[in-house]
Protein backbone atom coordinates (compact mmCIF):
# COMPACT_ATOMS: atom_id res chain seq x y z
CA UNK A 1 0.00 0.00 0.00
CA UNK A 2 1.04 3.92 -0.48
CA UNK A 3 1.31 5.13 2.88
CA UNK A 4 1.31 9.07 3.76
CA UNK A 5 2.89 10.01 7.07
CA UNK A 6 2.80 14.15 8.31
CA UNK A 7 5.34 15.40 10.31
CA UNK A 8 8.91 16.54 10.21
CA UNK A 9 9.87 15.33 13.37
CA UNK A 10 11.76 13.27 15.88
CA UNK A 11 8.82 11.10 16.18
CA UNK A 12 7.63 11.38 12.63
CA UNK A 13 11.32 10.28 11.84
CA UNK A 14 10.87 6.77 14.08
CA UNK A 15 7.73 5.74 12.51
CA UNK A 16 9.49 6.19 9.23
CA UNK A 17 12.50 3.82 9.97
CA UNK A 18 9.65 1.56 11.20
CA UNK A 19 7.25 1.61 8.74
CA UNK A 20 9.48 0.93 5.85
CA UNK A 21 10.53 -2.31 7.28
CA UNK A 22 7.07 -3.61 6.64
CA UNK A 23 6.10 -5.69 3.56
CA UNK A 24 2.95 -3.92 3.20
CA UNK A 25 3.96 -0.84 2.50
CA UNK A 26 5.24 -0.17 -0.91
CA UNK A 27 5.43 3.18 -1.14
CA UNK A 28 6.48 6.03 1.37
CA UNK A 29 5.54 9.91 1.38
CA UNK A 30 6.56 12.01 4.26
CA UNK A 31 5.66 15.44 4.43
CA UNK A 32 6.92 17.48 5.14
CA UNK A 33 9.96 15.30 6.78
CA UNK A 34 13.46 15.94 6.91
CA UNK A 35 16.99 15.18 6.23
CA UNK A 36 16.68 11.67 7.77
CA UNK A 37 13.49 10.47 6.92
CA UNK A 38 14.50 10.41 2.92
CA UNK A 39 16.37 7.58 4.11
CA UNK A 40 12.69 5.25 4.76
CA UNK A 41 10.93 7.41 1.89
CA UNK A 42 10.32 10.35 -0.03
CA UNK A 43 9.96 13.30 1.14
CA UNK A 44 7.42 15.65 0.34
CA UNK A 45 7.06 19.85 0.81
CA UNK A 46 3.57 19.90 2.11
CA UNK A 47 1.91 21.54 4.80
CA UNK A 48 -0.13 18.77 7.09
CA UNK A 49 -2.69 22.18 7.71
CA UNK A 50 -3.12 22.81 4.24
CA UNK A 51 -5.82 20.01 3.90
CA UNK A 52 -7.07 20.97 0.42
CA UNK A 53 -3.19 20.56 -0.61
CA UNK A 54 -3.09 17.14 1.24
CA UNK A 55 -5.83 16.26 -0.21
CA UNK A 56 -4.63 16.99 -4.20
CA UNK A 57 -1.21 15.51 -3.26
CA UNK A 58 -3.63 11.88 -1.58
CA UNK A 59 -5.30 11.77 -5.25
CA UNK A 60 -2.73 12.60 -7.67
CA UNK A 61 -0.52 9.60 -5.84
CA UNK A 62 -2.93 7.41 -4.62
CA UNK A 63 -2.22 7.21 -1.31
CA UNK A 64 -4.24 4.50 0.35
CA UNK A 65 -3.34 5.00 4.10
CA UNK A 66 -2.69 8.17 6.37
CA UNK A 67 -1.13 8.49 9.43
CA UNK A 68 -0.77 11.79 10.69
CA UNK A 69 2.03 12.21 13.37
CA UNK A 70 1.65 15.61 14.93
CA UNK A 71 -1.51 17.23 17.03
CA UNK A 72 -2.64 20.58 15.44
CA UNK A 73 -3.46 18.68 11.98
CA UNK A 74 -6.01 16.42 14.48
CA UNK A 75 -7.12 19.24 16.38
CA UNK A 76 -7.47 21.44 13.31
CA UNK A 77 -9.91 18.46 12.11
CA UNK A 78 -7.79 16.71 8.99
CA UNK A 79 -9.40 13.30 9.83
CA UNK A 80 -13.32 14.63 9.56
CA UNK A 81 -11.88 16.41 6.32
CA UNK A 82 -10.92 12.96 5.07
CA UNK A 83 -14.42 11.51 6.33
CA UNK A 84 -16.26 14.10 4.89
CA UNK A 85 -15.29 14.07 1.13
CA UNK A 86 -16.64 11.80 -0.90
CA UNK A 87 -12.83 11.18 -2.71
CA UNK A 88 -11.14 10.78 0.45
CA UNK A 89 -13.66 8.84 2.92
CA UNK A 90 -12.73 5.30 2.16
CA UNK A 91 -8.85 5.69 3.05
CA UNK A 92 -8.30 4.95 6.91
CA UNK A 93 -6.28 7.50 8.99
CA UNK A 94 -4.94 6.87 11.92
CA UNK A 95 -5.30 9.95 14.53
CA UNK A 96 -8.63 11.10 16.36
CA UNK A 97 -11.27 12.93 14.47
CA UNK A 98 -11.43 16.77 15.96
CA UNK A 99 -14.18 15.55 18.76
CA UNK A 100 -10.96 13.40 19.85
CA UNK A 101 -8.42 15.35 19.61
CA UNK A 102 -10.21 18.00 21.73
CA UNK A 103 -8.46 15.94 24.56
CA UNK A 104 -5.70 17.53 23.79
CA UNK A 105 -6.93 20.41 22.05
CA UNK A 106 -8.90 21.49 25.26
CA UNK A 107 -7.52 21.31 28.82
CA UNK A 108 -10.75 22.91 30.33
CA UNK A 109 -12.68 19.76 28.42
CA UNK A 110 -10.51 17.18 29.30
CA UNK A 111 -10.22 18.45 32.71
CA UNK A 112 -14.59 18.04 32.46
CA UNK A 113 -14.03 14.16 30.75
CA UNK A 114 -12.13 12.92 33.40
CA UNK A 115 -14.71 14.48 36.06
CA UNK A 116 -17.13 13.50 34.29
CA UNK A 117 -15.91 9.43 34.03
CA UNK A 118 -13.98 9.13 37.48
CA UNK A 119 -10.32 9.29 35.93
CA UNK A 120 -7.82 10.76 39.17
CA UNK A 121 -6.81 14.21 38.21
CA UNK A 122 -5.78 17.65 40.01
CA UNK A 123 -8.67 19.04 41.36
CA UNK A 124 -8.99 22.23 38.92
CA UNK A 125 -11.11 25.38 37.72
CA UNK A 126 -11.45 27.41 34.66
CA UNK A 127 -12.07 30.44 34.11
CA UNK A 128 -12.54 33.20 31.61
CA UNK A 129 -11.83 37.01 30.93
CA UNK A 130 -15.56 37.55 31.98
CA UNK A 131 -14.66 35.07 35.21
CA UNK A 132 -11.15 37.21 35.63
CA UNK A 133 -12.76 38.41 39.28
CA UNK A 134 -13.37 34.86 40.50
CA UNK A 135 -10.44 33.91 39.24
CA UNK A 136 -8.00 36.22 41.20
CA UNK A 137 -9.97 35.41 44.24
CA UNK A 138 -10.01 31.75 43.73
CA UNK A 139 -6.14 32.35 43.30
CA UNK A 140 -6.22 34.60 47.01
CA UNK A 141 -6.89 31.54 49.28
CA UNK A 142 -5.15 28.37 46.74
CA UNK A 143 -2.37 26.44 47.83
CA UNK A 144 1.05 26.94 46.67
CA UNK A 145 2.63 25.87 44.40
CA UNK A 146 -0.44 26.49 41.79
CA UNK A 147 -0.70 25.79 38.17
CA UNK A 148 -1.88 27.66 35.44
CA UNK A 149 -2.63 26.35 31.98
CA UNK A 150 -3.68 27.74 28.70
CA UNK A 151 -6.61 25.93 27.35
CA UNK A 152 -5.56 25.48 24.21
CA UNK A 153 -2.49 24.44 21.65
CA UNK A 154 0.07 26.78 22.57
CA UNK A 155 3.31 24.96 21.66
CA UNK A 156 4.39 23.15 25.03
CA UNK A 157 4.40 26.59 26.92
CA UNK A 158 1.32 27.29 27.90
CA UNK A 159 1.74 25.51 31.30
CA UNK A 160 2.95 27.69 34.38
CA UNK A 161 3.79 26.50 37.79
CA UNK A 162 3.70 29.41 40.43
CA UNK A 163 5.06 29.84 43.97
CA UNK A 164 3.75 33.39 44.32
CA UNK A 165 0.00 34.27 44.87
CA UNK A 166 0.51 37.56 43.53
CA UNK A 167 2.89 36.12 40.21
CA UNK A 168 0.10 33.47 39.93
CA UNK A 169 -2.97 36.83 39.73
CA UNK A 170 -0.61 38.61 37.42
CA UNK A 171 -0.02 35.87 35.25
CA UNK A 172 -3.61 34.79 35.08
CA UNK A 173 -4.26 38.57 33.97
CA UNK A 174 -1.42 38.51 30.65
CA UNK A 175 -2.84 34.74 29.99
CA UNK A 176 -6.54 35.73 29.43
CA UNK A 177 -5.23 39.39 28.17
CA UNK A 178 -3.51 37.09 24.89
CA UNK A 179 0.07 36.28 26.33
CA UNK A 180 -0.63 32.64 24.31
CA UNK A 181 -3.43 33.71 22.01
CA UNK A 182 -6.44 32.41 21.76
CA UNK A 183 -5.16 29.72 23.40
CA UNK A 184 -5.11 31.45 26.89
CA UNK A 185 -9.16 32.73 26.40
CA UNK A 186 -9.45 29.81 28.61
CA UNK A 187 -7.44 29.12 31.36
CA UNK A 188 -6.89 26.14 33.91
CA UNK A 189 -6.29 26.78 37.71
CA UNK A 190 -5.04 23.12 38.92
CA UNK A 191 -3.47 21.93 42.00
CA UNK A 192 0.00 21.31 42.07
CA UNK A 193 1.10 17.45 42.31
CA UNK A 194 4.06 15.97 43.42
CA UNK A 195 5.24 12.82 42.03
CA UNK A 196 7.82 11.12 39.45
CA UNK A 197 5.94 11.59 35.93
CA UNK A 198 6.13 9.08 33.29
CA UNK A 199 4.00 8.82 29.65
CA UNK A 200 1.97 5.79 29.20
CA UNK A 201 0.85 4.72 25.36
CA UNK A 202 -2.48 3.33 23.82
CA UNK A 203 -3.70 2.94 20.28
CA UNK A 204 -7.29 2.66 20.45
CA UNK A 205 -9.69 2.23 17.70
CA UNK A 206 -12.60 3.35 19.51
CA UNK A 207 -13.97 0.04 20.76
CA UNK A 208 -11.03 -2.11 21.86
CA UNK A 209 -7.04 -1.22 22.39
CA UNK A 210 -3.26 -1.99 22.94
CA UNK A 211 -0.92 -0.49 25.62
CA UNK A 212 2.22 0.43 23.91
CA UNK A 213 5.47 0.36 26.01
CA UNK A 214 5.64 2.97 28.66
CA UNK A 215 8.32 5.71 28.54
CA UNK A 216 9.90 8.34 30.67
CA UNK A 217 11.24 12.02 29.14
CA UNK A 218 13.41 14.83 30.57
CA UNK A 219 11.87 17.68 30.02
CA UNK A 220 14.57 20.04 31.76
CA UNK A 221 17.74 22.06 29.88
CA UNK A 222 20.11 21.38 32.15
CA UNK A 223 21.95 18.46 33.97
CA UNK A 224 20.07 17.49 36.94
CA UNK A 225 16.80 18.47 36.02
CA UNK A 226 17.64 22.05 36.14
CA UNK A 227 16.65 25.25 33.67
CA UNK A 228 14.06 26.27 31.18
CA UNK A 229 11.74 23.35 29.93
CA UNK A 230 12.02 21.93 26.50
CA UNK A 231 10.10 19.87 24.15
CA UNK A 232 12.08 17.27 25.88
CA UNK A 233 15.88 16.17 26.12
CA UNK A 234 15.73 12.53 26.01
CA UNK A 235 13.74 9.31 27.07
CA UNK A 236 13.77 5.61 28.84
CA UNK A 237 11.87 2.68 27.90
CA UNK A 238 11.14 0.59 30.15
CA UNK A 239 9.79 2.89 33.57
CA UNK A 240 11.36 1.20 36.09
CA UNK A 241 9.67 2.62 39.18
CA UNK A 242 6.87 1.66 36.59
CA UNK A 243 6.23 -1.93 38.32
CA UNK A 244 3.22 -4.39 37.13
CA UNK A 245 0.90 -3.59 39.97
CA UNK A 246 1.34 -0.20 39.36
CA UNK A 247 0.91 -0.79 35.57
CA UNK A 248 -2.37 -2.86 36.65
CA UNK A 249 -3.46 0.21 38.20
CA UNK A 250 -2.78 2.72 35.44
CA UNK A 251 -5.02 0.31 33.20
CA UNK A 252 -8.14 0.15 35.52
CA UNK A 253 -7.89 3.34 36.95
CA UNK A 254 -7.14 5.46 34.02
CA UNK A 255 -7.23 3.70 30.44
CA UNK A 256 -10.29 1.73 30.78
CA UNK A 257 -12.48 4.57 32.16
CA UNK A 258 -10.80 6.56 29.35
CA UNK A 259 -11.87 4.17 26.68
CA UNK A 260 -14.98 3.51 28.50
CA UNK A 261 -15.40 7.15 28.57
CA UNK A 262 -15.00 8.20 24.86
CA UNK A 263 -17.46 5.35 24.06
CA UNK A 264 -20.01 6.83 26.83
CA UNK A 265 -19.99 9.88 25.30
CA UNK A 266 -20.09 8.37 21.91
CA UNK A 267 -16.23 10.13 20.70
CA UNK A 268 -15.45 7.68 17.85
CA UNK A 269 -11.20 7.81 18.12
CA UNK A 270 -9.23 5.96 16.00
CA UNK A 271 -5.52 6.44 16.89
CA UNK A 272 -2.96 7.12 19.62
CA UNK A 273 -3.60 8.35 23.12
CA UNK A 274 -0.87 9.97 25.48
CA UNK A 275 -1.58 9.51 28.66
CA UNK A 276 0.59 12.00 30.57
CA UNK A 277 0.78 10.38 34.13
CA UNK A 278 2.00 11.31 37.26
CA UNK A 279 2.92 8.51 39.96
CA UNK A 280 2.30 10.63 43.84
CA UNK A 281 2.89 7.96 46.15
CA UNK A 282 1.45 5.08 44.69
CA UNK A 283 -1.50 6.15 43.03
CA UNK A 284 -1.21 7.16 39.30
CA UNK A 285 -2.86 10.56 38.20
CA UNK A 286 -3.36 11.97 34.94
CA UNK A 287 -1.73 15.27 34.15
CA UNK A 288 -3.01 15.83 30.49
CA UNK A 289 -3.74 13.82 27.33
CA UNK A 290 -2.32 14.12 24.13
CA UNK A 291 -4.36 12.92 20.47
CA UNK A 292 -0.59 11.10 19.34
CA UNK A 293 2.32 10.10 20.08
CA UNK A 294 5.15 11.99 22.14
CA UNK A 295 8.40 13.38 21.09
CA UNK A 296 10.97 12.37 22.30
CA UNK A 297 9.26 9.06 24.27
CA UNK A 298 8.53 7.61 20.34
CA UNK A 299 11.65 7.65 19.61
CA UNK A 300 12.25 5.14 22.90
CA UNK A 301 8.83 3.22 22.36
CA UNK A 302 9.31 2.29 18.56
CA UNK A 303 12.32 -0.10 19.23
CA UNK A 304 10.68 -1.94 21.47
CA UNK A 305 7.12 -2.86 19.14
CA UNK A 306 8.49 -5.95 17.35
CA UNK A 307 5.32 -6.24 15.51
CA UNK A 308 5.01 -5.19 11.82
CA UNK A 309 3.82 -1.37 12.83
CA UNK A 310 1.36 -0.98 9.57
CA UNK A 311 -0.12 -4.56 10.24
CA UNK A 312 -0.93 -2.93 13.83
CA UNK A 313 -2.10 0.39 12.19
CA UNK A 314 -3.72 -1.74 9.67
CA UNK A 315 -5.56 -3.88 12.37
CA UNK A 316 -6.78 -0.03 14.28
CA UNK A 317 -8.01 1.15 11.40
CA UNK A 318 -10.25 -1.87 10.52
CA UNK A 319 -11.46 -1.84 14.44
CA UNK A 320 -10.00 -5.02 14.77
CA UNK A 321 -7.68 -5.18 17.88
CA UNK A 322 -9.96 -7.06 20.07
CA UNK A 323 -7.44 -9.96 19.44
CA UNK A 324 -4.21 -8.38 18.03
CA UNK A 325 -1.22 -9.91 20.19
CA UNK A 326 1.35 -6.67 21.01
CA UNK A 327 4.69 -7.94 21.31
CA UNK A 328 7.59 -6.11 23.02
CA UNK A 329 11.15 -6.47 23.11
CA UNK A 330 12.31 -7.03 26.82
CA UNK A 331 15.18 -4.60 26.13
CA UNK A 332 15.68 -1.63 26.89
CA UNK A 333 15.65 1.79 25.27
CA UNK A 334 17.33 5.14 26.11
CA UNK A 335 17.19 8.49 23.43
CA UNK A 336 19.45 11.59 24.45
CA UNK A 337 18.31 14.42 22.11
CA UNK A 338 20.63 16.83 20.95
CA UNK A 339 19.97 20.36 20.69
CA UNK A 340 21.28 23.86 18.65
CA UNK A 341 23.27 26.22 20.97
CA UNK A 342 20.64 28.46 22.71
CA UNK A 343 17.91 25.98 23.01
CA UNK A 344 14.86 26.56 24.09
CA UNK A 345 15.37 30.11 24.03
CA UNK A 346 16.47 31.80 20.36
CA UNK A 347 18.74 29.52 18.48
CA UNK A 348 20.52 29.55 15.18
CA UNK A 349 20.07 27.20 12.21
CA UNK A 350 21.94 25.87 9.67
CA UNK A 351 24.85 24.74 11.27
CA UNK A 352 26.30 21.64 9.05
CA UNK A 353 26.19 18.35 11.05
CA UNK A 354 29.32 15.86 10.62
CA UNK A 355 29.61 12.20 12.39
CA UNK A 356 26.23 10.59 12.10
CA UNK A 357 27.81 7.82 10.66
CA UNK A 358 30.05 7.24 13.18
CA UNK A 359 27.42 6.17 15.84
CA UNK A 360 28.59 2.13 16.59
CA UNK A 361 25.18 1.24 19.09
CA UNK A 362 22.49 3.50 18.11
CA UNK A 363 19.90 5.10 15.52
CA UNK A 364 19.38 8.64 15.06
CA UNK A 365 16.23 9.93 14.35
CA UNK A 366 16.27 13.37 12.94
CA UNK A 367 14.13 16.04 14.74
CA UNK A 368 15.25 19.38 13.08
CA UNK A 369 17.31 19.11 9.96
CA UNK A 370 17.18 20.11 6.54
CA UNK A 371 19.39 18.99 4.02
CA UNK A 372 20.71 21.41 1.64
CA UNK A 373 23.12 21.86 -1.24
CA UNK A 374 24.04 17.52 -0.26
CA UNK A 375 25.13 18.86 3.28
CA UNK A 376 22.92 17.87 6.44
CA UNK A 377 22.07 20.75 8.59
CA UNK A 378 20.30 21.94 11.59
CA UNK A 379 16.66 23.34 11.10
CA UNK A 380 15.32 23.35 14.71
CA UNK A 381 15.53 23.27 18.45
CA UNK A 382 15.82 19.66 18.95
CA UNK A 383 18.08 18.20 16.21
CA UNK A 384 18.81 14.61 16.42
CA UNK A 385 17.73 11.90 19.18
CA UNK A 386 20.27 9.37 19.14
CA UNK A 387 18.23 5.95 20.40
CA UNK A 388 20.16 3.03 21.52
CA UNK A 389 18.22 -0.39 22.41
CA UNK A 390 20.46 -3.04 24.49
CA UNK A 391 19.58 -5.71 27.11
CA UNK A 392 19.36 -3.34 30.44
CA UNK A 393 19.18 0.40 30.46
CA UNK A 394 22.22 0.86 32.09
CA UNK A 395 24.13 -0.11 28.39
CA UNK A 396 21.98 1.54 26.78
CA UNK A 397 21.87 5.03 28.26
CA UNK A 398 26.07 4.10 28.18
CA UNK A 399 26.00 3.68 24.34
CA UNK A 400 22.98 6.43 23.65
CA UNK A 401 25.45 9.08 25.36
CA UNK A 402 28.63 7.90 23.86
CA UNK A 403 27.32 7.55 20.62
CA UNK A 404 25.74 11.64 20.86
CA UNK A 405 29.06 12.71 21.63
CA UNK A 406 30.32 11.21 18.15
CA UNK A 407 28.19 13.93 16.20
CA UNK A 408 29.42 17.75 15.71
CA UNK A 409 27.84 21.02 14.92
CA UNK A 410 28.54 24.60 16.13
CA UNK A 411 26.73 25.21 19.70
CA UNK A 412 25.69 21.43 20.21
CA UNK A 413 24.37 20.46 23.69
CA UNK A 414 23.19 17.25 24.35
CA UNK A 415 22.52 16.16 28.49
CA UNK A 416 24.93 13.68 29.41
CA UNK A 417 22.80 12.36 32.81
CA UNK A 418 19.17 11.23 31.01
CA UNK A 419 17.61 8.06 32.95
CA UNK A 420 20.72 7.81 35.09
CA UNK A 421 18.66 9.24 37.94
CA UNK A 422 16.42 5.86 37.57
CA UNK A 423 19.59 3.64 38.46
């Protein structure tokens, strides 16, 4: 089959390398992709919002499958647009229709699905320019620290965590006054949890579902968890504080009543759900959901599916997983992400990248790079995630480090400490 995959990313870069190793696909399109993921197909300078140019691009090549990688595609609707024309409706696509991506695409809703079904959360209010009153009272008497979120897409920086009741009111007044958009015209008040966070993976298609293997990311800058937050600086697959009992509990707590939920209130979702979890104690909580997979935890999970990935997909999109047997590598995965020189704040691009094919234990997944004039270079934040999978995590975190220090560009950072707190 011709399979399209959006994205340009990290993520979009390991379903690539996977997908290509299957039988059933004969023919790869990523778009927009990037310097690496030529390597499993063809690249292809598309937008995944333009949906009318999607669509021309779906004909013209006869693309028979579509798996769309990123969230603001699903949240901007692509998959109704598919369902809805006449031309495009019989070609599965894997990712939630808009009414499921509003998990994502909506904290205030999820926040009301998982009240509404019995999932643990934060306790949490929202409120609203017109609310802005309540709000700064509700803020007078909260406990610290508090969090604030922006309701909608804004990027992976909409989410603020305040030890300052007066910082917390002035905050809440730029968020609703359009410090993220209209992503802030709603905004999140949520108790502050502390725990050990980990992501937890399901691909659902709307009636039955498999867990994926469970991952861990850095989100931090600096050694130590320390600095600004990123998109995320690296990953570990297998959890290990992530025993089976607390696995068990994660599924009956939290993914059942999730599924359970979106049939309840009759959300057909075909695709990927990230559950982002936080362990307090013992007890599993949810901190948000996400309509796909994450960045840099795919990178980690791939590896470990040893299943045929569009078989799987395949087997979603024909709402047939009742009985589909997941298997997963009992090694272990570990993904240090390296990053252009200023990162997260303003950083430069196209800085050529030399020593990629030195790496001896490990795969790297492009993130942001471009290649140009026959030269790879960087084109983003997060450049390369260098994955290694070996029998324990200890070797692999060993070879995933050495192997990122075998790559060069001007300004390169990568963290040389990811999972080792986890020993």
């Amino acid at each position: 089959m011709t399979i399209l995959l959006l994205g340009s990313g990290g993520r979009e870069s390991a379903f690539a390398w996977k997908i290509s190793q299957s039988p059933l696909c004969t023919k790869l399109f990523i778009a927009p992709g990037n310097a690496g993921t030529h390597a499993f197909g063809k690249n292809i300078n598309l937008n995944p919002n333009d949906f009318e140019a999607v669509k021309n691009f779906v004909l013209k090549e006869n693309v028979s499958f579509l798996i769309v990688g990123p969230e603001e595609p699903l949240v901007n609707g692509i998959h109704n647009f598919f369902s809805n024309d006449e031309s495009l409706a019989h070609i599965p696509v894997i990712g939630p229709k808009k009414e499921g991506a509003i998990l994502e695409g909506s904290k205030d809703f999820s926040k009301q699905f998982m009240e509404r079904h019995g999932i643990p959360t934060a306790k949490s209010r929202s409120f609203t320019n017109e609310s802005l009153t309540e709000g700064l009272a509700y803020l007078e008497n909260h406990p610290l620290p508090v969090v604030l979120k922006a309701d909608g897409l804004a990027a992976g920086k909409g989410v603020l965590i305040i030890n300052n009741t007066k910082e917390a009111q002035d905050e809440l007044r730029l968020m609703l006054g359009g410090k993220f958009g209209n992503a802030g015209s709603t905004v999140v008040i949520e108790s502050f949890l502390s725990g050990i966070e980990l992501s937890v993976f399901v691909l659902t298609d709307g009636k039955d579902y498999v867990i994926l293997p469970e991952a861990k990311d850095y989100k931090r800058i600096g050694q130590g968890d320390t600095g600004l937050n990123t998109g995320g600086m690296g990953s570990v697959s297998p959890v290990p504080f992530a025993d089976e009992a607390f696995l068990a509990k994660i599924k009956n707590n939290i993914i059942q009543p999730t599924i359970a939920g979106l049939i309840s209130d009759q959300i057909d979702y075909t695709g990927f759900i990230f559950f982002g979890l936080i362990k307090v104690g013992n007890e599993p909580y949810v901190i948000e959901y996400n309509c796909r997979m994450g960045d840099p935890e795919t990178e980690s999970v791939i590896p470990r599916i040893e299943n045929d990935l569009v078989e799987l997909l395949q087997a979603c999109s024909k709402k047939q997983l009742g009985n589909y047997q997941l298997s997963i590598s009992q090694k272990s995965a570990a993904t240090v992400m390296i990053v252009a020189g200023g990162y997260p704040g303003d950083y430069e691009k196209g800085k050529v990248i030399s020593g990629i094919d030195n790496l001896r234990d490990s795969l790297a997944f492009h993130a942001g790079t471009a290649l140009e004039g026959g030269q790879v270079k960087t084109n983003g934040g997060r450049v390369l995630a260098i994955t290694s999978l070996q029998k324990d995590q200890f070797t692999a975190l060993q070879a995933a480090t050495a192997d990122a220090a075998r790559i060069y560009f001007d300004g390169k950072y990568f963290r040389e400490d990811i999972g080792f707190d986890l020993m």
